[in-house]
Protein backbone atom coordinates (compact mmCIF):
# COMPACT_ATOMS: atom_id res chain seq x y z
CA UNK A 1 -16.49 31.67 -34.42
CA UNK A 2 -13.57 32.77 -31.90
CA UNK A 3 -10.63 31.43 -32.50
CA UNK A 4 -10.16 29.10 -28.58
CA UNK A 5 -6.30 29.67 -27.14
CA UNK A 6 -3.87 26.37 -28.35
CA UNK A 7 -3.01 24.39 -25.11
CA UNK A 8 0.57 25.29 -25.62
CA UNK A 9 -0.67 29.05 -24.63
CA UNK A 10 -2.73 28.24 -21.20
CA UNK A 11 -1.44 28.28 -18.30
CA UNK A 12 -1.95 25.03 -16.23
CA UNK A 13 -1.80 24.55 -12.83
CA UNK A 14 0.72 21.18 -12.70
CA UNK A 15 2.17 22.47 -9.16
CA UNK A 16 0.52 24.24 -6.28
CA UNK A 17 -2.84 25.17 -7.38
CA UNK A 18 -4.35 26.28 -4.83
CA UNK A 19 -1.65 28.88 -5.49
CA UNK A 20 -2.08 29.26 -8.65
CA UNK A 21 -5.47 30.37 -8.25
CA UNK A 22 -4.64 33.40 -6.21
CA UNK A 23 -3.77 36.51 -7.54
CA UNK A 24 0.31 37.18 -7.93
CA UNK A 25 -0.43 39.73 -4.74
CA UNK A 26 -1.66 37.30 -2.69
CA UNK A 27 0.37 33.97 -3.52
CA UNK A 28 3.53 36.52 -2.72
CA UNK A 29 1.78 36.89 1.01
CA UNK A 30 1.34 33.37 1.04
CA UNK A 31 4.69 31.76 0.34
CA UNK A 32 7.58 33.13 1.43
CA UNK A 33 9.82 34.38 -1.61
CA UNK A 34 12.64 31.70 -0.36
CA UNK A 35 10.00 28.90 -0.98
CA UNK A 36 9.02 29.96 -3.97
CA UNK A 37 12.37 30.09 -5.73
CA UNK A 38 13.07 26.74 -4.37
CA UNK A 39 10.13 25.15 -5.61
CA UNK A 40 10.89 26.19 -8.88
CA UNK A 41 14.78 25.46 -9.43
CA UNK A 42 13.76 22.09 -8.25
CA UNK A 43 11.20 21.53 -11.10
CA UNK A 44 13.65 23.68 -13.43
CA UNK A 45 16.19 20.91 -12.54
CA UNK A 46 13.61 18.16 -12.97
CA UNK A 47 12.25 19.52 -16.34
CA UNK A 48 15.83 19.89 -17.84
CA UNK A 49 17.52 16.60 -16.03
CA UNK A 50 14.80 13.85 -15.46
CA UNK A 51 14.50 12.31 -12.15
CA UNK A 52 18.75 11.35 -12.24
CA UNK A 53 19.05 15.01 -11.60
CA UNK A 54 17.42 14.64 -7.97
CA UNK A 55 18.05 12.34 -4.87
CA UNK A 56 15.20 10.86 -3.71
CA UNK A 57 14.41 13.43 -0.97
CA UNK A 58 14.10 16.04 -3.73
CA UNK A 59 11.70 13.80 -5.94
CA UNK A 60 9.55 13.61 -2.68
CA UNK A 61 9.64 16.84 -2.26
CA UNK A 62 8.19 17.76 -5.62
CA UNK A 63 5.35 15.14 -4.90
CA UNK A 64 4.70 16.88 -1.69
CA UNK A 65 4.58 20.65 -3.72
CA UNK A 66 1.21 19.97 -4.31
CA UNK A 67 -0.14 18.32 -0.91
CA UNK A 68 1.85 21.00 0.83
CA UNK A 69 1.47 24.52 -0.80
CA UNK A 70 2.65 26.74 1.61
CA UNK A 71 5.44 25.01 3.50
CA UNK A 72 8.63 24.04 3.38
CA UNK A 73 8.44 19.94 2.71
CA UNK A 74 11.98 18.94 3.05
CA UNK A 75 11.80 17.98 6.36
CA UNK A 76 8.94 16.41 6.00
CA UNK A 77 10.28 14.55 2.74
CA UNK A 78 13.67 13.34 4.88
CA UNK A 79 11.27 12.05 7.89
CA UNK A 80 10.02 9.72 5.06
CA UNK A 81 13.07 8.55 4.13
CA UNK A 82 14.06 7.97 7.32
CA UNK A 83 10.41 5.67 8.46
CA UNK A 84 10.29 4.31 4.76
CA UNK A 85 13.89 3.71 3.61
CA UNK A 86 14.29 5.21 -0.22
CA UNK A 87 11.25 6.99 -2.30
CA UNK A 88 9.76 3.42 -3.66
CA UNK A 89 9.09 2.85 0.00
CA UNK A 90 7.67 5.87 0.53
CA UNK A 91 5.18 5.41 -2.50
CA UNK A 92 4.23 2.13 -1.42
CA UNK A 93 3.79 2.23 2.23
CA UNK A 94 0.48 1.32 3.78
CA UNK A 95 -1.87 4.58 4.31
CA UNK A 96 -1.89 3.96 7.96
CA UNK A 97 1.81 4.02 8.47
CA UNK A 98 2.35 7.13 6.40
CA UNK A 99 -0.66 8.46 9.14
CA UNK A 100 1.17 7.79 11.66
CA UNK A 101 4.00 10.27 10.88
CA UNK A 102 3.73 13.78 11.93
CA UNK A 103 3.16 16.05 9.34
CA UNK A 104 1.11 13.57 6.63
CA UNK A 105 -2.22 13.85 6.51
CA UNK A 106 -5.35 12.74 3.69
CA UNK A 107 -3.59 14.81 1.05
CA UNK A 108 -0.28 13.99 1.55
CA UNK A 109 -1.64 10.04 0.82
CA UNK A 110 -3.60 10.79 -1.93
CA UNK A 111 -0.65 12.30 -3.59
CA UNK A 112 1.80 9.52 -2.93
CA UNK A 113 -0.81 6.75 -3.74
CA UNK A 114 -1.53 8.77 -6.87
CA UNK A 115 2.12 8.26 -8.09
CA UNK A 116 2.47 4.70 -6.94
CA UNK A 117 -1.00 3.48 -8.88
CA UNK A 118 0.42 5.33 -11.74
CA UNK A 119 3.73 3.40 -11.77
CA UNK A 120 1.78 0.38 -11.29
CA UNK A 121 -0.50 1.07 -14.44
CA UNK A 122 2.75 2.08 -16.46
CA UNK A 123 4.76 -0.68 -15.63
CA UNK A 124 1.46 -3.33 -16.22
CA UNK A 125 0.83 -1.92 -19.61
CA UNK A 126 4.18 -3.15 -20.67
CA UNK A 127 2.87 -6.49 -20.19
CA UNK A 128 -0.43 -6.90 -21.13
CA UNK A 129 -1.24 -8.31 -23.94
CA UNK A 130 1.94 -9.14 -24.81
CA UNK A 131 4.52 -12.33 -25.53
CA UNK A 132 5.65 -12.91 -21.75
CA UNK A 133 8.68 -14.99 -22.17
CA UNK A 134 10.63 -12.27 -24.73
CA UNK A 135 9.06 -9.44 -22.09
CA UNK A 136 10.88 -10.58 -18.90
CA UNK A 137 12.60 -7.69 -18.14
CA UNK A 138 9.43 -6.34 -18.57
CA UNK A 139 7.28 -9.17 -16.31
CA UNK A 140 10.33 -8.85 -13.46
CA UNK A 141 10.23 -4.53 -13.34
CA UNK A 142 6.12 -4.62 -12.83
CA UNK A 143 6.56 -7.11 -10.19
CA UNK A 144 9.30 -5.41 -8.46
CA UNK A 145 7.19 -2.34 -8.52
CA UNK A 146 4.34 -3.53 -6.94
CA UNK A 147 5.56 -6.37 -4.75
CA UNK A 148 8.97 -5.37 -3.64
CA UNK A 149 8.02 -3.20 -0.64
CA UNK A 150 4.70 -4.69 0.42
CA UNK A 151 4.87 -5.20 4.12
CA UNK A 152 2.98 -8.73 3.95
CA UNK A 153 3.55 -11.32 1.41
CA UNK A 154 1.23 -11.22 -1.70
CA UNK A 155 1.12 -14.57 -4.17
CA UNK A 156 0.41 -13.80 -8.11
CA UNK A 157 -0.53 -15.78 -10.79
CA UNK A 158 0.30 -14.75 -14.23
CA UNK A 159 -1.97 -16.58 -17.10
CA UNK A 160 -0.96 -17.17 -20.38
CA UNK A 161 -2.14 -18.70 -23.61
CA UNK A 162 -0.79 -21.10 -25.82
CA UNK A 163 1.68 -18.53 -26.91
CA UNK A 164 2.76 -17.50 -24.06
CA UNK A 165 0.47 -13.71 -24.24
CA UNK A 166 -0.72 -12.58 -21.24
CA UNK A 167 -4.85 -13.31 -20.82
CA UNK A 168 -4.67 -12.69 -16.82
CA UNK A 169 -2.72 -11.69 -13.71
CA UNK A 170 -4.33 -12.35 -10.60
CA UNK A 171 -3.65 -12.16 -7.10
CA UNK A 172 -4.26 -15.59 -5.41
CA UNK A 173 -3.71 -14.74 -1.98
CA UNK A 174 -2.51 -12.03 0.68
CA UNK A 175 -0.32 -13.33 3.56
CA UNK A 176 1.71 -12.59 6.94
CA UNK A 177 5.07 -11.23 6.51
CA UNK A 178 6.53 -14.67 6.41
CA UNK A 179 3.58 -16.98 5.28
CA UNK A 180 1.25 -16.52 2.36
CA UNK A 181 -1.49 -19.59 1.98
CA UNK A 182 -1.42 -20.88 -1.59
CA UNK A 183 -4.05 -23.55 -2.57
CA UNK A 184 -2.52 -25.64 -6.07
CA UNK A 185 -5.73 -27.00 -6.93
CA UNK A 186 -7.52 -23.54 -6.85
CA UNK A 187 -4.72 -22.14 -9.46
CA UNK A 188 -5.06 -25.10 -11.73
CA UNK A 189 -8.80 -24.97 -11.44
CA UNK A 190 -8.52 -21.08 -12.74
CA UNK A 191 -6.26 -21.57 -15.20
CA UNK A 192 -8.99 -23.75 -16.51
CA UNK A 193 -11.86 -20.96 -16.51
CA UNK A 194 -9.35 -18.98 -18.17
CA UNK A 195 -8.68 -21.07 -20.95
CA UNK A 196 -4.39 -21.36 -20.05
CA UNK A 197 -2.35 -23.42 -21.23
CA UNK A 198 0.56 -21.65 -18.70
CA UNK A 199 1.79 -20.62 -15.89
CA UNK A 200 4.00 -18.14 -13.64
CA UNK A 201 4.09 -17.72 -10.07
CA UNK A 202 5.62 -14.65 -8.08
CA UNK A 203 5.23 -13.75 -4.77
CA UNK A 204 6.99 -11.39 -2.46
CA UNK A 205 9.90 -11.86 0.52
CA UNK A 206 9.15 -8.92 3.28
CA UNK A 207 12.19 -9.93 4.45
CA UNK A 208 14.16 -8.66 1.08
CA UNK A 209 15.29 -12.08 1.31
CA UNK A 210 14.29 -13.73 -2.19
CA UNK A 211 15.94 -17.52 -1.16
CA UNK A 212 13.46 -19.87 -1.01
CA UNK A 213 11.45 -21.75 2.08
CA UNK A 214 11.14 -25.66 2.20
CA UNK A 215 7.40 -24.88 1.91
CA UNK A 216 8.12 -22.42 -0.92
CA UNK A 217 9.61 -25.69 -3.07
CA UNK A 218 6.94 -27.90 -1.69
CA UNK A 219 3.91 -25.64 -2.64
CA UNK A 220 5.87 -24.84 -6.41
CA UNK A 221 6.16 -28.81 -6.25
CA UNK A 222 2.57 -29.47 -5.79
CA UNK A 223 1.62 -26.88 -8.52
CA UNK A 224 3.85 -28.36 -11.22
CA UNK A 225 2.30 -32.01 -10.19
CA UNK A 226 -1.46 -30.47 -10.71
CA UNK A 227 -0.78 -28.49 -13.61
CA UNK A 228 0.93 -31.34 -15.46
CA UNK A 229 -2.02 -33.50 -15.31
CA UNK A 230 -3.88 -31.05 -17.30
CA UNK A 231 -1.06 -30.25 -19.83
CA UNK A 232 -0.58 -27.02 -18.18
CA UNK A 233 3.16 -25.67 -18.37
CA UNK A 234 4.35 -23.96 -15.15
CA UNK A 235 7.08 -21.81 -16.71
CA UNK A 236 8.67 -20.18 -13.27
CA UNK A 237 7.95 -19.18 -10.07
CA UNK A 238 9.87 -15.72 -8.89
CA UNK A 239 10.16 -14.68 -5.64
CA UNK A 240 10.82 -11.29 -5.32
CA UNK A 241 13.02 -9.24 -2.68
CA UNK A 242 13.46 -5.90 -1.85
CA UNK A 243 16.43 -5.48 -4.37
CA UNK A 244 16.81 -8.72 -6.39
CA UNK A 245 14.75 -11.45 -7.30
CA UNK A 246 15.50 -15.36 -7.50
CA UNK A 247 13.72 -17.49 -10.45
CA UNK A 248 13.08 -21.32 -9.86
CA UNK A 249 13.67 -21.86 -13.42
CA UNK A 250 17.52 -20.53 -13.14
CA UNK A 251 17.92 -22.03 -9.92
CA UNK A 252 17.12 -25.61 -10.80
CA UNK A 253 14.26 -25.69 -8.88
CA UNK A 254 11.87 -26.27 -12.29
């Protein structure tokens, strides 16, 4: 039986495949030998430094390696920056709007919207299944990750037992970028299905404004009253902004 190469030995195309398909001659004709040497101190400088070793241009611009095999994607990666504000942005800015910019096209999405559902996945399995209350940190990063820079507001629901594990997260409802309808019986009513004996509620500020609305208090308000009746604890209600959050509980609010 022949002894198959140890994965440490092959060679795998991480970056640039398409390039890494061709033969040396031909990847040389290809990219220009400037390109090429920049492409690779950047991931030198990523492999030995982490992502503190780049600015955010230069993290985009290894995300766009691989989209882009054959051309220079700083500008490109800067003309982000500039639409989309700082690389979470980027990541999680609707496909249409990253359409609209010169230069991106279907591959250039799939690539960013790779990363972001990643982040999103990473950031949720720190959660799940586990004891919410001594996980906040945890509870507050996956939020800001996928709520921070939505362009509309979003309303979650977070569903836990009697204690305090996560059993569900849901999203409840999609909004404007100022209003997002939330219906207190309908939560209630699910946290019944589910079996919950508790409660959080986050939703997003477009804005990056986390202070809450009159109808904010009102709706968390009407929620408490509902859940109450059925011995249902409504630990908090977060809303989060672009770069902080505010908690009802800490606020006096709850």
């Amino acid at each position: 039986m022949s002894n198959p190469r140890a994965f440490s030995d092959l060679s795998l195309p991480l970056f640039d495949s398409d390039d890494c398909a061709a033969p040396a001659s031909e990847r040389k004709a290809k990219q220009p030998s400037y390109l090429r040497d920049h492409r690779k101190r950047l991931r030198d400088r990523f492999l030995a430094g982490g992502p503190a070793a780049l600015p955010d241009y230069e993290m985009l611009e290894l995300v766009l390696f691989r989209a882009i095999p054959r051309r220079d994607v700083k500008p490109l990666a800067r003309a982000l920056l500039d639409r989309f504000g700082d690389f979470n942005g980027v990541l999680s800015a609707p496909p249409d709007q990253l359409e609209a910019l010169d230069g991106v096209g279907e591959a250039v999405i799939c690539e960013l919207k790779v990363i972001e559902a990643a982040a999103h996945r990473l950031s949720q399995s720190r959660i799940r299944h586990k004891q919410v209350l001594s996980s906040w940190d945890a509870l507050l990063d996956y939020c800001r990750t996928t709520m921070a820079h939505r362009p509309t507001e979003q309303f979650r629901v977070f569903y836990l037992d009697r204690k305090n594990i996560l059993i569900a997260e849901e999203e409840q409802a999609e909004g404007t970028v100022d209003h997002v309808p939330v219906y207190p019986r309908e939560i209630v009513k699910r946290a019944l299905l589910l079996n919950a004996s508790a409660l959080i509620l986050v939703h997003n500020h477009p804005s990056g404004d986390p202070t809450p609305s009159e109808a904010d208090i009102a709706m968390t308000r009407q929620v408490t009253r509902a859940a109450d009746a059925l011995n249902i604890v409504l630990h908090d209600h977060v809303i989060i902004g672009k770069s902080q959050e505010l908690s009802f509980r800490a606020e006096g609010y709850l």
